[in-house]
Protein backbone atom coordinates (compact mmCIF):
# COMPACT_ATOMS: atom_id res chain seq x y z
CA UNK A 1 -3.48 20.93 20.67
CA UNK A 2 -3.78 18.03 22.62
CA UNK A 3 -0.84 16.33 25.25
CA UNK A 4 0.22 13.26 23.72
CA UNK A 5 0.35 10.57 26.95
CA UNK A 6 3.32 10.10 28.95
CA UNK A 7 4.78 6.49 28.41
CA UNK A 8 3.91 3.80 30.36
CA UNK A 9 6.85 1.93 32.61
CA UNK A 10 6.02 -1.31 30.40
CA UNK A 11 6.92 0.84 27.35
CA UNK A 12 9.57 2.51 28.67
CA UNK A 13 11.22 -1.03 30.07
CA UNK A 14 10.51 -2.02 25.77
CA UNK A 15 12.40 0.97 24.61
CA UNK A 16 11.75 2.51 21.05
CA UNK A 17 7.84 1.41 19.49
CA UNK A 18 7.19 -0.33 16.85
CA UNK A 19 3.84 -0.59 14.69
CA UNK A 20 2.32 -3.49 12.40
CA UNK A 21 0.24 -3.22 9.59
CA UNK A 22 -0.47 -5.09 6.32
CA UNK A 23 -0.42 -4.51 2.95
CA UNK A 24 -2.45 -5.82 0.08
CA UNK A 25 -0.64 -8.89 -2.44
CA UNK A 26 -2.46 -9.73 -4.82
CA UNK A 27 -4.91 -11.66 -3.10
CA UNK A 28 -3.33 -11.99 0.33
CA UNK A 29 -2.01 -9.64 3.13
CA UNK A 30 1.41 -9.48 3.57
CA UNK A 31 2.40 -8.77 7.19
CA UNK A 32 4.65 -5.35 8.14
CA UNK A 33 6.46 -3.71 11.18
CA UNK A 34 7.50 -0.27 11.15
CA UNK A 35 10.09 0.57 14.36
CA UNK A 36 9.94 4.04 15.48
CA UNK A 37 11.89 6.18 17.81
CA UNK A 38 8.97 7.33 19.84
CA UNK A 39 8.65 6.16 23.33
CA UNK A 40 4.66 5.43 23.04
CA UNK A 41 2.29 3.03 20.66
CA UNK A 42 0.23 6.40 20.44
CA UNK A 43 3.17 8.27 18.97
CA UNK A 44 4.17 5.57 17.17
CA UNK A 45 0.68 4.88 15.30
CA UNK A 46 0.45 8.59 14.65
CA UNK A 47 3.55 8.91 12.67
CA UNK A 48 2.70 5.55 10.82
CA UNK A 49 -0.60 7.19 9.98
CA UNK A 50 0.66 10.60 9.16
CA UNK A 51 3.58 9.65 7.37
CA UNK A 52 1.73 6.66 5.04
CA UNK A 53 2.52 7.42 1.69
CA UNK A 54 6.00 6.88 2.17
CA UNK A 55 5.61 3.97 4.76
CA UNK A 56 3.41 2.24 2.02
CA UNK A 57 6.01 3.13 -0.72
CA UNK A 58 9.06 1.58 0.91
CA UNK A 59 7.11 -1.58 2.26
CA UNK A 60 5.75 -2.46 -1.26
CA UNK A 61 9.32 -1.64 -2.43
CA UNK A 62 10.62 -4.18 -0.20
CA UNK A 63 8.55 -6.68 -1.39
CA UNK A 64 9.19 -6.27 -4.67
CA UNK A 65 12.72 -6.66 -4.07
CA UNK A 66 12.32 -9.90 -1.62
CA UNK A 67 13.14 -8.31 1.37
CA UNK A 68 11.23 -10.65 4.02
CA UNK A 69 12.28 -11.72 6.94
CA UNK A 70 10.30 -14.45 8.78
CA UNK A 71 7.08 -13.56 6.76
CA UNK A 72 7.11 -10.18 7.01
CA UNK A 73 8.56 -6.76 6.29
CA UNK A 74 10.68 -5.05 8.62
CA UNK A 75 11.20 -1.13 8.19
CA UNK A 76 12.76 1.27 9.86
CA UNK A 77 11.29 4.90 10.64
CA UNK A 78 11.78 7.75 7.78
């Protein structure tokens, strides 16, 4: 099992992680941003990815119900 890295003083100074990614829309892309807990992008990425099914579920649920702020989705982690 590999070490996951120790964060960085520029993430530590940002606090808690958060991820984008983008979802399908018919024929557009609609923007997301998942904030995590984890003190690292690595961490942070990893749990996005592991954890997708439900990250995909609740964004596309948001945006069925309208919930965008600024042009994109904001969640928070599971």
């Amino acid at each position: 099992m590999r070490k996951l890295p120790q964060p960085t003083e520029q993430e530590l100074r940002e606090g808690p992680q958060a991820v984008s990614f983008q979802i399908a829309n018919g024929n557009t892309r609609q923007r997301c941003i998942l904030q995590t807990n984890f003190p690292t992008k690595v961490q942070a990425q990893r749990y996005l990815l592991t954890n997708w099914p439900a990250v995909e579920k609740m964004a596309r649920d948001a945006l069925a119900m309208g919930i965008v702020e600024d042009g994109q989705i904001k969640l928070m982690m599971v």
